[in-house]
C-alpha atoms as a PDB file:
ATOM      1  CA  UNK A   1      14.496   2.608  -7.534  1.00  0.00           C
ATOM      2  CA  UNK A   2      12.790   1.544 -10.524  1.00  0.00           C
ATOM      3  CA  UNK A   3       8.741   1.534  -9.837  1.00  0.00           C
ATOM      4  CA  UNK A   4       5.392  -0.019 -11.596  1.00  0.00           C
ATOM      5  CA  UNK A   5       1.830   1.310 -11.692  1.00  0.00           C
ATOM      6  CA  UNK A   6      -0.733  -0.848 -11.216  1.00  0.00           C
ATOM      7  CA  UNK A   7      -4.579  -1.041 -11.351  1.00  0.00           C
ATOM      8  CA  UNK A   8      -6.195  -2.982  -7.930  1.00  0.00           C
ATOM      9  CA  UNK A   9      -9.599  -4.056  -7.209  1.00  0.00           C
ATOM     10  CA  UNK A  10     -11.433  -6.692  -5.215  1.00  0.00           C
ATOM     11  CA  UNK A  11     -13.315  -9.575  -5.918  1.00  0.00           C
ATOM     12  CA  UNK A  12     -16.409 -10.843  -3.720  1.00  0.00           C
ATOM     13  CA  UNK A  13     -14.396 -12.385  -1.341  1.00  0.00           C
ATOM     14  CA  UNK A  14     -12.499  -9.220  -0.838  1.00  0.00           C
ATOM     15  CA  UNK A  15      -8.700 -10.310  -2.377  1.00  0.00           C
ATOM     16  CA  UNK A  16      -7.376  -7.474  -3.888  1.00  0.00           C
ATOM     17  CA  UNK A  17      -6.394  -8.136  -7.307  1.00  0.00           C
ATOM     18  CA  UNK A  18      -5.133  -6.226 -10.632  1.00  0.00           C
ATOM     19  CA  UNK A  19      -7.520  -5.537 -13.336  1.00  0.00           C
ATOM     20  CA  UNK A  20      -7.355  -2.405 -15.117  1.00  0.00           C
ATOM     21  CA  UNK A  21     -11.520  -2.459 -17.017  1.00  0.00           C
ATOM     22  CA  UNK A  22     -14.307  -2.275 -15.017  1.00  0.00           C
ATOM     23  CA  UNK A  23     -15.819  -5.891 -16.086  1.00  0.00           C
ATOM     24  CA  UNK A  24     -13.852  -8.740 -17.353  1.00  0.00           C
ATOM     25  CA  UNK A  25     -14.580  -9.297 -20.946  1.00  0.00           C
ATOM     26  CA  UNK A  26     -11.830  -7.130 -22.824  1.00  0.00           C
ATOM     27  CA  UNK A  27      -8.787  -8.608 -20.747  1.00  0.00           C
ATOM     28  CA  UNK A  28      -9.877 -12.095 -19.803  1.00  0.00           C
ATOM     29  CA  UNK A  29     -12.656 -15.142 -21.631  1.00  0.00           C
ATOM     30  CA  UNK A  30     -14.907 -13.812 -18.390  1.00  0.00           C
ATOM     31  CA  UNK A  31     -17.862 -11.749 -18.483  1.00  0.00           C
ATOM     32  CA  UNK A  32     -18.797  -9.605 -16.054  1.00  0.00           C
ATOM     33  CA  UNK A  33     -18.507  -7.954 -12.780  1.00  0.00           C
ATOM     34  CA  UNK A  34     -15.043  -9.045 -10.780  1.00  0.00           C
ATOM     35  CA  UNK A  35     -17.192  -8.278  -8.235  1.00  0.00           C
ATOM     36  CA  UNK A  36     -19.333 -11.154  -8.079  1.00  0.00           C
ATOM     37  CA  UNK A  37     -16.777 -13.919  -8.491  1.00  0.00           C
ATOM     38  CA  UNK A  38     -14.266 -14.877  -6.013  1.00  0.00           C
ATOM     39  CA  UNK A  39     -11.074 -15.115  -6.974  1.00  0.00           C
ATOM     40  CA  UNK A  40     -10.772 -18.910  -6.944  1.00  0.00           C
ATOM     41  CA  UNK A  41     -13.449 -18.507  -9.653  1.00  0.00           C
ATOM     42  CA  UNK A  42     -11.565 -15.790 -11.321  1.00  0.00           C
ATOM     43  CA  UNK A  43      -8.115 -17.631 -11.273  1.00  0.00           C
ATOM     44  CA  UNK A  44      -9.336 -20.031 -13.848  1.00  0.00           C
ATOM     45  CA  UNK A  45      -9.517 -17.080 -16.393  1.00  0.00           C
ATOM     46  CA  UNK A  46      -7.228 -16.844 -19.496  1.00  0.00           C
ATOM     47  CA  UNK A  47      -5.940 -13.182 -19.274  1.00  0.00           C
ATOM     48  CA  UNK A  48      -3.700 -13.558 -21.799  1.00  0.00           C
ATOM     49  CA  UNK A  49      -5.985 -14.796 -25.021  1.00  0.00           C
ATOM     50  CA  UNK A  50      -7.060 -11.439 -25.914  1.00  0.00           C
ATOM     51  CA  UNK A  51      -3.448 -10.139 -26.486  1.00  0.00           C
ATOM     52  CA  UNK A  52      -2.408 -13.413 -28.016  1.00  0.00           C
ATOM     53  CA  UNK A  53      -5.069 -14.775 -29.994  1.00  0.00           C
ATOM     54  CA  UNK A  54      -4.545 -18.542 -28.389  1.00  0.00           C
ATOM     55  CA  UNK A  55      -5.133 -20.066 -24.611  1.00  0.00           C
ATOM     56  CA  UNK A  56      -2.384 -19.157 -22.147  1.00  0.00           C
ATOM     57  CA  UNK A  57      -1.984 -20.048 -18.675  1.00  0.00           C
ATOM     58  CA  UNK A  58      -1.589 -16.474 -17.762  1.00  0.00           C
ATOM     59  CA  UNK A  59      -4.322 -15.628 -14.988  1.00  0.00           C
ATOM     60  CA  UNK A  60      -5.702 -12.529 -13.265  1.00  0.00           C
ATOM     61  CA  UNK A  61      -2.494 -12.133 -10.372  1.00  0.00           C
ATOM     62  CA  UNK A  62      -3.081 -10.766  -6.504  1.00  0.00           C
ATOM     63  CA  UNK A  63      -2.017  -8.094  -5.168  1.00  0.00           C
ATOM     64  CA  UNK A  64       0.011  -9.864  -2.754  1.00  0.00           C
ATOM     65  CA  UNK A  65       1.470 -11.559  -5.612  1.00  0.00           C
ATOM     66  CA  UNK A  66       2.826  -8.814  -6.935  1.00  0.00           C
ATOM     67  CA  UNK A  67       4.188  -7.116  -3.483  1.00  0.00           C
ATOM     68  CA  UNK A  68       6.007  -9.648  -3.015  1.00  0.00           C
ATOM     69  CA  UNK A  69       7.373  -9.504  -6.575  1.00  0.00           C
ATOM     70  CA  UNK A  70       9.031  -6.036  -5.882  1.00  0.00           C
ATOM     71  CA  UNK A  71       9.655  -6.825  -2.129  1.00  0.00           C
ATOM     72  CA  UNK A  72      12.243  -9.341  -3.997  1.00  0.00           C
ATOM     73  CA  UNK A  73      13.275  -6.974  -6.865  1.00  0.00           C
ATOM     74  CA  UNK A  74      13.401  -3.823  -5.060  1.00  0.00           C
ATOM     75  CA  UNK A  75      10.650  -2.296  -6.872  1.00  0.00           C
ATOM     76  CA  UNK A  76       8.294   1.480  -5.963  1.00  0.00           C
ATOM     77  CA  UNK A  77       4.684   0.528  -6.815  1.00  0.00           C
ATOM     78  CA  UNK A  78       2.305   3.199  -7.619  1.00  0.00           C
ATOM     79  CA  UNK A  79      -1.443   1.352  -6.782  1.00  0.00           C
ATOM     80  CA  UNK A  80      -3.850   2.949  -8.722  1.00  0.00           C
ATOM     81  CA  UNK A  81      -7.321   2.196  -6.653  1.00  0.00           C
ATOM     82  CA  UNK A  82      -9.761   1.349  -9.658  1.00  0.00           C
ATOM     83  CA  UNK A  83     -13.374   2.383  -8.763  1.00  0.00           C
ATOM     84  CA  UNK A  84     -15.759  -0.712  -7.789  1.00  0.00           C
ATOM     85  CA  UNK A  85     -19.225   1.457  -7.539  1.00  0.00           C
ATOM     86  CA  UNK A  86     -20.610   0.882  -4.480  1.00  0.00           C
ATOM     87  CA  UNK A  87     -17.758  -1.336  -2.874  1.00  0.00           C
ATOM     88  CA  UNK A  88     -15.533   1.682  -3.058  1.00  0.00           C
ATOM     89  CA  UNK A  89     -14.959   1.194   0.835  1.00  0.00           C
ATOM     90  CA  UNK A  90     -14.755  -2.223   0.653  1.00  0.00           C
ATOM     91  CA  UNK A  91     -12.195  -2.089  -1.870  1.00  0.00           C
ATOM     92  CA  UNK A  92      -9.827   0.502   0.123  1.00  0.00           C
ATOM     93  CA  UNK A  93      -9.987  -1.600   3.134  1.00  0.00           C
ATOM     94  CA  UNK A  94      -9.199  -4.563   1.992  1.00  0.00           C
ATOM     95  CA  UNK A  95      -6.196  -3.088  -0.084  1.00  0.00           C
ATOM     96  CA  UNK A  96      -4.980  -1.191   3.275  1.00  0.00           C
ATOM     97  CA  UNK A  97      -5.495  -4.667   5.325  1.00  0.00           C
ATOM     98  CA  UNK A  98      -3.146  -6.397   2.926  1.00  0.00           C
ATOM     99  CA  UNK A  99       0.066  -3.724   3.412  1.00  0.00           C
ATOM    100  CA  UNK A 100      -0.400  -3.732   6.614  1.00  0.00           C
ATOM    101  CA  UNK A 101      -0.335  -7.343   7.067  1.00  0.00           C
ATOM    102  CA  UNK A 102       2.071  -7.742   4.364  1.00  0.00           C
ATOM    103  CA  UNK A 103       4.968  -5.702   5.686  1.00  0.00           C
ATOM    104  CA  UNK A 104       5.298  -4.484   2.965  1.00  0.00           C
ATOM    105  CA  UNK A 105       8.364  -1.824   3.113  1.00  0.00           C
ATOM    106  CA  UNK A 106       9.122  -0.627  -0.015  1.00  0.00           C
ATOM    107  CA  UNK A 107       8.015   2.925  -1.375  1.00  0.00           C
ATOM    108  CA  UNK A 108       4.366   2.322  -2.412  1.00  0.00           C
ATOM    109  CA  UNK A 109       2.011   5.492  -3.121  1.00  0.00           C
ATOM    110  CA  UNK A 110      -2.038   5.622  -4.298  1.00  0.00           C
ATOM    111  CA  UNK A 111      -3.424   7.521  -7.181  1.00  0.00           C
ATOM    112  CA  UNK A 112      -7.492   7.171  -8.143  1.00  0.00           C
ATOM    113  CA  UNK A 113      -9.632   8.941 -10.760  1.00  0.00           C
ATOM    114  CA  UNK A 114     -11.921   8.474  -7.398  1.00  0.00           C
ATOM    115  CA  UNK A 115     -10.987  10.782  -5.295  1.00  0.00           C
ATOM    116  CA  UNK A 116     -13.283   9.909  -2.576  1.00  0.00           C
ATOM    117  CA  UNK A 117     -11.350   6.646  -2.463  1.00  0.00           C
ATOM    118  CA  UNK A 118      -8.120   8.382  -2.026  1.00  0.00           C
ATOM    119  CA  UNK A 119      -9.862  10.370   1.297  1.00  0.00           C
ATOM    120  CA  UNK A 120     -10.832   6.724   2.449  1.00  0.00           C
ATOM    121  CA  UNK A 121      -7.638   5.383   2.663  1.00  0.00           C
ATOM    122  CA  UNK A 122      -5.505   8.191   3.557  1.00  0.00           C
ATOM    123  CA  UNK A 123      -7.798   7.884   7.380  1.00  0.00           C
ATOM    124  CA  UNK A 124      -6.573   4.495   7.455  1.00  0.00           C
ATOM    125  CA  UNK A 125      -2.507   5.305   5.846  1.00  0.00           C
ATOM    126  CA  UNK A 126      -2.007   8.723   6.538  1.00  0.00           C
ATOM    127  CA  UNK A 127       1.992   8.417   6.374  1.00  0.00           C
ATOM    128  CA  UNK A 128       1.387   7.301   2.893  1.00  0.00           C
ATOM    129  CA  UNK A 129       1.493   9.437  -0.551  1.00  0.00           C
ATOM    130  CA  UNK A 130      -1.214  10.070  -2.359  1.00  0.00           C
ATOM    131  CA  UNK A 131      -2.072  11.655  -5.720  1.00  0.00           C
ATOM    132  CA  UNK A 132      -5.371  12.510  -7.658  1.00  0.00           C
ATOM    133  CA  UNK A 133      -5.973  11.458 -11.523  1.00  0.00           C
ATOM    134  CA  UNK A 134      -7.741  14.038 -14.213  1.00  0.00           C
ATOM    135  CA  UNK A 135      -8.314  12.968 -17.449  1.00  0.00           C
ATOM    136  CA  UNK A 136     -10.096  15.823 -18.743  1.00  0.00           C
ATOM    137  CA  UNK A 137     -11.248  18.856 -17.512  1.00  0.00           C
ATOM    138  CA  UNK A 138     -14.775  19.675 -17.174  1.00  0.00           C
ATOM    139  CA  UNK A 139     -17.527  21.535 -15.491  1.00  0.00           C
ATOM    140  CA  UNK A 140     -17.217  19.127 -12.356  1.00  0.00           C
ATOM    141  CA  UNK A 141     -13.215  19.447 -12.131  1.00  0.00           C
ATOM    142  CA  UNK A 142     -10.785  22.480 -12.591  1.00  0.00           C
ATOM    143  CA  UNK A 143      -7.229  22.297 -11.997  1.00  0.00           C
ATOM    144  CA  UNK A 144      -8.248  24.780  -9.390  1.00  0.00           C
ATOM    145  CA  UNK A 145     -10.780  22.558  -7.385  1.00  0.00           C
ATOM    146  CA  UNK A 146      -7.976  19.420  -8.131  1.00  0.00           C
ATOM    147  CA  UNK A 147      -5.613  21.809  -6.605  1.00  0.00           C
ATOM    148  CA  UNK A 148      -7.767  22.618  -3.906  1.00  0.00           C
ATOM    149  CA  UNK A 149      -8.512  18.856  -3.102  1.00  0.00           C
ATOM    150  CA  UNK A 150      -5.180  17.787  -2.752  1.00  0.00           C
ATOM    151  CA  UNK A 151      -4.180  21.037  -0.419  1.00  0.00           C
ATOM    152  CA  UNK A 152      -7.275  20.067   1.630  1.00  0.00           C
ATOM    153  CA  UNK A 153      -6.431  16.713   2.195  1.00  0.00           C
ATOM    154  CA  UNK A 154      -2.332  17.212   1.664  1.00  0.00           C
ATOM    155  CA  UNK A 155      -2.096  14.952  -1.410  1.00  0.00           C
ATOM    156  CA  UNK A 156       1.525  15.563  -2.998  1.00  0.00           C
ATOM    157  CA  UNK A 157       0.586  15.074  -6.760  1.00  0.00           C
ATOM    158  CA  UNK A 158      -1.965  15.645  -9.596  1.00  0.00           C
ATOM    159  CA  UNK A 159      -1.312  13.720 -12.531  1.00  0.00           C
ATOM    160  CA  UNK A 160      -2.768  14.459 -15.996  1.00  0.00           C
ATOM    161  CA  UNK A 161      -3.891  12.850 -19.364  1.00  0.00           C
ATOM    162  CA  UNK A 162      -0.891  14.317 -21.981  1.00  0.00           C
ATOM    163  CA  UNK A 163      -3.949  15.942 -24.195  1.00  0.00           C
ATOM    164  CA  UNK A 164      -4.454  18.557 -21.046  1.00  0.00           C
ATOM    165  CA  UNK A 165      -0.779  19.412 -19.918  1.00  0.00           C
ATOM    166  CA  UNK A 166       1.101  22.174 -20.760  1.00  0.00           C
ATOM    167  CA  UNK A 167       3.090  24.699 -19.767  1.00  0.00           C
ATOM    168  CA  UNK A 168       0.203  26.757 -17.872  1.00  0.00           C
ATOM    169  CA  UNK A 169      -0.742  23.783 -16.238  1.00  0.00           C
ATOM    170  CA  UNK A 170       2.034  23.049 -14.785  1.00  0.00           C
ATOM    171  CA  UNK A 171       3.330  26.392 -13.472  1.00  0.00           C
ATOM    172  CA  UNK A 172      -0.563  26.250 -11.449  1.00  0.00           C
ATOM    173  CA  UNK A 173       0.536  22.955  -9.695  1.00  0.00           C
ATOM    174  CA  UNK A 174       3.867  23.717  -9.205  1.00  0.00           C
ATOM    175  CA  UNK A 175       3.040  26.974  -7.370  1.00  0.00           C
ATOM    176  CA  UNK A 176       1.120  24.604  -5.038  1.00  0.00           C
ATOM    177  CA  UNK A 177       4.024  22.987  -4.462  1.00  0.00           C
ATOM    178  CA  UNK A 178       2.781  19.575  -6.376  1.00  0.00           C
ATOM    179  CA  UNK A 179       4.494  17.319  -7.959  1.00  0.00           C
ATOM    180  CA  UNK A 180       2.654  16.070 -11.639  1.00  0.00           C
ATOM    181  CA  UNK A 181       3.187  12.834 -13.364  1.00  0.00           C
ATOM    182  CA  UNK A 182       1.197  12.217 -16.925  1.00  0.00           C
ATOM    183  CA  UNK A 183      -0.207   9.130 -18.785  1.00  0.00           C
ATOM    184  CA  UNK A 184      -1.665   8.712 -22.377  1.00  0.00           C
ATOM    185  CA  UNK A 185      -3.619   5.881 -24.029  1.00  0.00           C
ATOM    186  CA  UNK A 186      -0.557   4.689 -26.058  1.00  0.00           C
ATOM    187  CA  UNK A 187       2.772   4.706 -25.002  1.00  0.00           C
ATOM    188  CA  UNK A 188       4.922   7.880 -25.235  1.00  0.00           C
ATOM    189  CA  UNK A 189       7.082   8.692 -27.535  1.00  0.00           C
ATOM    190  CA  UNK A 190      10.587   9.586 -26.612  1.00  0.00           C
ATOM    191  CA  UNK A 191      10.657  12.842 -27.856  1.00  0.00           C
ATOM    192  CA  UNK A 192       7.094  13.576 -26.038  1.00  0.00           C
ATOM    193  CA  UNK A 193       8.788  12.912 -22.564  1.00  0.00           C
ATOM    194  CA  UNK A 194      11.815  15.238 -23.312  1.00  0.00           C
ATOM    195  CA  UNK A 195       9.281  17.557 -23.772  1.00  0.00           C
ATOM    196  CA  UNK A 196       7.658  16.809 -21.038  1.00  0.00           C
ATOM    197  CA  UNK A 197      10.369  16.711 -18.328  1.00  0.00           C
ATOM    198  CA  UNK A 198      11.686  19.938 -19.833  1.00  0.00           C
ATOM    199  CA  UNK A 199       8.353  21.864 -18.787  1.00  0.00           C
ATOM    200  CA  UNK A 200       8.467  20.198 -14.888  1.00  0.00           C
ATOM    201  CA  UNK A 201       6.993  16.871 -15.491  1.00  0.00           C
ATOM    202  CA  UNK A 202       8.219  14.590 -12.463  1.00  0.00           C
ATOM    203  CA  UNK A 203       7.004  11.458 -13.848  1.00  0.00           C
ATOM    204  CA  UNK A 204       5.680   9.542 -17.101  1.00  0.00           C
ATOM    205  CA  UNK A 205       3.780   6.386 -17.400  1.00  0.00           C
ATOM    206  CA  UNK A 206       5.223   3.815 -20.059  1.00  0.00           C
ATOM    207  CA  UNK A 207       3.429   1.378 -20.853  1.00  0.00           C
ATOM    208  CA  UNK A 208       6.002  -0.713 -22.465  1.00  0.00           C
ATOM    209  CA  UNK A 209       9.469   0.592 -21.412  1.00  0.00           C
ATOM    210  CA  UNK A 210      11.275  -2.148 -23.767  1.00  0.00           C
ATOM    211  CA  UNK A 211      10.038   0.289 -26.736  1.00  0.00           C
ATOM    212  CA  UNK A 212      11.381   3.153 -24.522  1.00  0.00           C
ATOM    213  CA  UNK A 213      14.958   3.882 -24.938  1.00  0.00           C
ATOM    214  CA  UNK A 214      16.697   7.665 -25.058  1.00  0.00           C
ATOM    215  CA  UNK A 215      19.881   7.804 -26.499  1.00  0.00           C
END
């Protein structure tokens, strides 16, 4: 099954929608919060003239646009639940409302850099699959307290920025019996996901698989 990752957040009349930035300025002409518009408002954004230097008709899409997108193609989606400070609730229920109306019955599974949002909506879908994000490690997170988290609250996966995995990492989390996928802030090179998979990875994130190909 081929799958997609995608970054989900609400707007002020609580439709889940993709938008990977916290405000809207670097993706779309808006300013702002997505927060405090609703999404009628936000609809009538260009989200394409930042990547192509002229006015598209390309606008911010729905979640529910996009389930039923790979309902039709047959498509895993990996929803990444984006932190909305203070709405974090909000935003979980209103993501979990939508599947469950929706039908939705492909394989779907959450990931957060917010953890607490991940604990939210696993005591609403606890049948579902969940996995925390690290992008660094710090004072606050170890891979031991990640590893810890995800035992307590039986998360399957960590997954990792590529400048913090190696081969020590990954015999930790496999010894928990977790799975690991891995991201970077450009797109992977080939012969950095041989690498990769050869060392346990279970998953990368491409960001443009048409620039992907191994012979």
């Amino acid at each position: 099954m081929k799958w997609i990752e995608i970054d989900v957040k609400i707007s002020k009349d609580l439709v889940p929608i993709l938008l990977h930035d916290e405000t809207l300025e670097r993706t779309t002409n808006g300013k702002g919060l997505p927060i405090d518009f609703n999404y009628d408002d936000l609809k009538k954004l260009d989200a394409g003239f930042s990547f192509y230097n002229y006015f598209t008709k390309i606008y911010i899409p729905t979640l529910k646009q996009v389930l039923s997108f790979c309902k039709k193609n047959k498509m895993g989606v990996n929803i990444e639940l984006k932190p909305n400070l203070g709405f974090e609730k909000n935003n979980v229920e209103a993501i979990a409302k939508l599947l469950n109306n929706f039908n939705f019955t492909n394989q779907y599974y959450f990931s957060s850099f917010d953890w607490s949002s991940l604990v939210i909506m696993k005591k609403i879908l606890p049948n579902a699959f969940y996995g925390i994000l690290i992008d660094k490690f710090n004072k606050d997170i170890s891979l031991k307290n990640a590893t810890d988290f995800c035992k307590k609250y039986k998360f399957s996966c960590c997954g990792f920025n590529k400048n913090i995995i190696n081969s020590d990492v990954m015999n930790e989390v496999k010894s928990h019996n977790l799975l690991t996928t891995v991201y970077s802030e450009k797109n992977l090179k080939p012969s950095e996901a041989k690498e990769l998979w050869s060392i346990g990875v279970k998953s990368i994130f491409i960001d443009d698989p048409s620039e992907f190909k191994i012979s």
